[in-house]
Protein backbone atom coordinates (compact mmCIF):
# COMPACT_ATOMS: atom_id res chain seq x y z
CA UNK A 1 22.62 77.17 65.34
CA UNK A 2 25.08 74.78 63.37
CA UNK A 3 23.45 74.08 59.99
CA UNK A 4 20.20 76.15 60.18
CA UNK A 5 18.66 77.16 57.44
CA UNK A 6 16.08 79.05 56.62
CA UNK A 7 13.74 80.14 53.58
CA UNK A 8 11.29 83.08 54.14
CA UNK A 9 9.11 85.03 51.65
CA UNK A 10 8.59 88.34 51.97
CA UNK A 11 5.80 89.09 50.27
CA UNK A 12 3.86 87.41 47.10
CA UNK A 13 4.17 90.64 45.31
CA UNK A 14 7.68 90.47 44.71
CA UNK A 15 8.81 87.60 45.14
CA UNK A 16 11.56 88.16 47.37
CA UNK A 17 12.82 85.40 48.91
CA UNK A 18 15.41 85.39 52.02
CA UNK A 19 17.78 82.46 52.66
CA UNK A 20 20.00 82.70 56.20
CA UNK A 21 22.34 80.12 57.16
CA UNK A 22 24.64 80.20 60.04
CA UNK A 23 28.56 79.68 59.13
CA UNK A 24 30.41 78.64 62.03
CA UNK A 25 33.46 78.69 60.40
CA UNK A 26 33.17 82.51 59.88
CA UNK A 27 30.79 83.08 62.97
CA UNK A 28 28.39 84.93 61.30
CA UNK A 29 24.99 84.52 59.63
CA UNK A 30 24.69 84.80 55.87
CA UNK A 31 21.31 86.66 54.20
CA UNK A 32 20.72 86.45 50.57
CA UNK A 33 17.45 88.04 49.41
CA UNK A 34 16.79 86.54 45.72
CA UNK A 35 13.95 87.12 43.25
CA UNK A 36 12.25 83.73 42.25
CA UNK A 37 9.84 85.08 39.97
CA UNK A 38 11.50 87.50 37.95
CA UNK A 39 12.85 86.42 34.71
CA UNK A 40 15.51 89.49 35.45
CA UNK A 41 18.41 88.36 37.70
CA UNK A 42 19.77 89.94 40.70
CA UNK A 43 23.31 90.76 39.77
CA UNK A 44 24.85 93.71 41.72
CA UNK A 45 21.92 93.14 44.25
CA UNK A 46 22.46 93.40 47.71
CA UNK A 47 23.06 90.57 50.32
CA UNK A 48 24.03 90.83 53.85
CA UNK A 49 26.39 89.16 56.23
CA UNK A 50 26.19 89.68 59.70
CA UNK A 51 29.17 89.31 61.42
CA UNK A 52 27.78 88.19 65.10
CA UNK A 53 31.23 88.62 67.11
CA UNK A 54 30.63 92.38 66.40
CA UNK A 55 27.45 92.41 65.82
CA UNK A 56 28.13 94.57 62.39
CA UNK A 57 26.12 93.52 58.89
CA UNK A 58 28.53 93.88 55.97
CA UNK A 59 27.27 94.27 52.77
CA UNK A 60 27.60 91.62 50.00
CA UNK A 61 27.65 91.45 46.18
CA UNK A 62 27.72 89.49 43.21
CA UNK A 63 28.34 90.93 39.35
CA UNK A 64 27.27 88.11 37.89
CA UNK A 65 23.66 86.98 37.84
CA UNK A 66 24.28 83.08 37.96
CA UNK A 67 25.97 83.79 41.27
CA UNK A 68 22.23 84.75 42.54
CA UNK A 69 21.99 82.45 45.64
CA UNK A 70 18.45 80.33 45.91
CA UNK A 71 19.07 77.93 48.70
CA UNK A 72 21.98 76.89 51.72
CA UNK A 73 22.77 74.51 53.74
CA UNK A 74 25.65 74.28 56.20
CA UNK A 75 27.28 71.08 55.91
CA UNK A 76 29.64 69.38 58.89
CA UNK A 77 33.12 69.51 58.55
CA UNK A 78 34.63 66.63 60.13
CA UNK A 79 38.07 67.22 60.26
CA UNK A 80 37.91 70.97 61.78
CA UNK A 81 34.56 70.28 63.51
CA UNK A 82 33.38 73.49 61.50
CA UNK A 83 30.28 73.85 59.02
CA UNK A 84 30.61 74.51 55.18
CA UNK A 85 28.14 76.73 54.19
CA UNK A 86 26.88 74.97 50.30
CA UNK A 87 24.90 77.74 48.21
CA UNK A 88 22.59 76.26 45.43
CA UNK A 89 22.38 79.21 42.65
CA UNK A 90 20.94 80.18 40.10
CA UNK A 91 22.86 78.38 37.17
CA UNK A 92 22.21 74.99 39.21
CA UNK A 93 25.80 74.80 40.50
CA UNK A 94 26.95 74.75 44.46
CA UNK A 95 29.60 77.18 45.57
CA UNK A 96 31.06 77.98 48.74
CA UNK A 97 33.48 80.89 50.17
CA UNK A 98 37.21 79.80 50.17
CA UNK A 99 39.34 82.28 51.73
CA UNK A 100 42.28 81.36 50.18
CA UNK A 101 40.81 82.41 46.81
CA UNK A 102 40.82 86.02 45.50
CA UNK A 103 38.97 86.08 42.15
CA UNK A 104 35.49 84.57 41.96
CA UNK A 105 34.35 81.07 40.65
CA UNK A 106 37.63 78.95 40.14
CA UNK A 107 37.04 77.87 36.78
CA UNK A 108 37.73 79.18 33.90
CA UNK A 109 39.90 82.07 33.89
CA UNK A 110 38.16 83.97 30.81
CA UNK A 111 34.99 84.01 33.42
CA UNK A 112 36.95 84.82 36.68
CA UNK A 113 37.27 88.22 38.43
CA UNK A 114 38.28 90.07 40.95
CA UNK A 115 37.15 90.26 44.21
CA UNK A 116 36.95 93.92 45.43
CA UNK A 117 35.94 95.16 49.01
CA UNK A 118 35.95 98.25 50.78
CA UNK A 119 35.54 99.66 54.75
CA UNK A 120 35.01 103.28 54.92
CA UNK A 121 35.75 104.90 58.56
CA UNK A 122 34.29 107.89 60.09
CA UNK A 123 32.18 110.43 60.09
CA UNK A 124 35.91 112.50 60.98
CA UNK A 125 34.73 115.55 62.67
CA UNK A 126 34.97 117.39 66.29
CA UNK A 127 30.87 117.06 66.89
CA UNK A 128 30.61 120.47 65.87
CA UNK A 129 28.78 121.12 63.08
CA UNK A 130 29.70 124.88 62.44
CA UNK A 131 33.47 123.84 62.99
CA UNK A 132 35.74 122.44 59.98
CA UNK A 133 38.55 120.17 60.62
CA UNK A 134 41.43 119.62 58.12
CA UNK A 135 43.21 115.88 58.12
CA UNK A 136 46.92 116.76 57.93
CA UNK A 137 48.68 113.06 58.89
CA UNK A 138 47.44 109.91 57.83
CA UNK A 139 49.28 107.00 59.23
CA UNK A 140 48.57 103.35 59.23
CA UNK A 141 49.86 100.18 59.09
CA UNK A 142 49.03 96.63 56.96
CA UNK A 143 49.11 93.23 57.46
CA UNK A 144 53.09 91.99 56.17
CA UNK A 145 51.24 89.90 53.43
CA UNK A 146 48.63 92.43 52.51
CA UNK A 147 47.98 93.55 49.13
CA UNK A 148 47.86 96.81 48.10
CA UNK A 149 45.22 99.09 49.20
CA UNK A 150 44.10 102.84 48.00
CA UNK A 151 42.81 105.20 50.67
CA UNK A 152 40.52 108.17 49.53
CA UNK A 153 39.06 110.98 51.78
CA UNK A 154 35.89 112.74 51.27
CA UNK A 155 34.55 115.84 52.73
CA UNK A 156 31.57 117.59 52.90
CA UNK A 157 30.00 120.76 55.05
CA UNK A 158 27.10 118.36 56.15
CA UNK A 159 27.58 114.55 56.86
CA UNK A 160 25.29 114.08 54.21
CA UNK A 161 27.09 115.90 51.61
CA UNK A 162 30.58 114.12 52.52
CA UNK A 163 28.39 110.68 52.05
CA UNK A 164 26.76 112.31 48.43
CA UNK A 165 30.47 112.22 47.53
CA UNK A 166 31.65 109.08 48.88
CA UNK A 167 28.52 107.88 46.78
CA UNK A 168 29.68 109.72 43.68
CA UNK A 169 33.38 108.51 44.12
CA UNK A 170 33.79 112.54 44.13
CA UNK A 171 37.71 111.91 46.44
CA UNK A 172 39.29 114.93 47.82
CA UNK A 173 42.70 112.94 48.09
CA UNK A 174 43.73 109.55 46.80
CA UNK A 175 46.91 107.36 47.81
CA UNK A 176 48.07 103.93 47.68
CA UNK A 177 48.95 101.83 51.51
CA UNK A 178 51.46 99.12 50.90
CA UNK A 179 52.42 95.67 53.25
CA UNK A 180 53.77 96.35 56.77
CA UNK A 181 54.22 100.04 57.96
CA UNK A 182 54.00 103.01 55.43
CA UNK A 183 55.14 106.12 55.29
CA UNK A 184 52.91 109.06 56.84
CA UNK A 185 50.43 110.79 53.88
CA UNK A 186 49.79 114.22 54.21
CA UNK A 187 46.14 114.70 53.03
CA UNK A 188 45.65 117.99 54.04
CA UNK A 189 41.58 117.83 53.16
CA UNK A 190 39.44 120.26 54.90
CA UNK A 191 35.57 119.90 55.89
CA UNK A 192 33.09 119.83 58.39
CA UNK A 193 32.77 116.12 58.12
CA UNK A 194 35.23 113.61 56.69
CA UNK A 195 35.46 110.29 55.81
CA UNK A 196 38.00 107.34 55.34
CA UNK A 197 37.60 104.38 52.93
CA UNK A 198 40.18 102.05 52.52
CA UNK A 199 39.61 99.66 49.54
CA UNK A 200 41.31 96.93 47.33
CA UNK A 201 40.89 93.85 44.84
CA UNK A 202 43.31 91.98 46.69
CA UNK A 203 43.27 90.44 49.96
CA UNK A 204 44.29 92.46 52.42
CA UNK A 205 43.87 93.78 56.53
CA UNK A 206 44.40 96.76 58.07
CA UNK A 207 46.31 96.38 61.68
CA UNK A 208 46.24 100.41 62.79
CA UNK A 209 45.68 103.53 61.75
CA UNK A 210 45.89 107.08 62.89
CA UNK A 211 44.56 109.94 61.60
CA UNK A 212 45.44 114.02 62.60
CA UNK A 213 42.75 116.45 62.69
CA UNK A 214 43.16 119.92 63.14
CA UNK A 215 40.39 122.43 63.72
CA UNK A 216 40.65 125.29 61.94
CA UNK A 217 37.64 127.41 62.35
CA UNK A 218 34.01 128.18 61.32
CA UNK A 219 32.75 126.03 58.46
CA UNK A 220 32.92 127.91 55.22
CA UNK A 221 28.97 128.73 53.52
């Protein structure tokens, strides 16, 4: 699949076009759905990149509108026998992802900002939904040249109600994981259903983490 790409329309209502193109050099497939038709941009839209050694889709966006991807191509790399993904956008420039870069748009540095990401982990729970479970220990462990990275928990008597949160940015406990090993974090956050998400503006990886859950009894109404 090496330099496919591909242009479909969704429908002529909208005007939603979708754009994949296969990056070898990140083994996944790129999706960017972009308006054509609307004088309104899509910053803060969604796009999609679908990782295909895990078969996971990770979500992908751009806050600024001249970022708004309208065609790809995946160009041969000679020396590393990889492709380079090239994204026409809207502004008329071409950009490309450059790992070792962690603001956006190289450039001018008035323009340039941060590049934040986020995983969250879970649903935390024992299966049972008339059980709580309280996270006690949180231990985990970065990458030696990681940046830093905040944890925050959020609970909930329903899996939908911890998500509502999550949504809201409504944390039950906050904390800050450094390079390398950390010391444990004692969270001590009680619900039915829990959730992890681990987040930063800097580049960073997660090599392990534990959590502790204790049960401790009928779910609270």
């Amino acid at each position: 699949m090496s330099g496919v790409t591909m242009n479909s329309r969704s429908t002529a209502s909208t005007g939603k076009v979708a754009t994949l193109s296969y990056d070898t050099r990140h083994r996944g497939i790129h999706v960017w759905i972009s308006d054509r038709t609307s004088a309104n941009t899509d910053a803060g839209n969604a796009h999609w990149f679908l990782d295909w050694e895990t078969k996971s889709f990770w979500e992908v966006r751009y806050d600024q509108a001249r970022f708004d991807p309208w065609c790809a191509v995946a160009m041969r790399n000679t020396p590393s026998a990889e492709s380079v993904v090239m994204v026409g956008c809207r502004d008329g420039y071409l950009r490309a992802y450059d790992v070792d870069h962690d603001r956006d748009d190289d450039g001018d540095a008035t323009t340039e900002r941060t590049i934040s990401s986020y995983v969250t982990l879970g649903p935390l729970s024992t299966g049972d939904f008339g059980t709580d479970v309280r996270l006690d220990e949180l231990d985990a462990a970065l990458s030696t040249d990681s940046g830093l990275v905040r944890w925050d928990i959020f609970h909930g008597n329903s899996a939908q109600e911890a998500v509502n949160r999550l949504d809201n940015s409504q944390t039950s406990g906050v904390g800050t994981l450094y390079a390398g090993r950390n010391n444990r974090h004692y969270p001590r956050v009680r619900g039915t259903t829990l959730y992890l998400k681990l987040s930063s503006t800097a580049a960073w990886a997660l090599e392990g983490a534990e959590a502790l859950l204790t049960r401790i009894g009928r779910t609270r109404v």
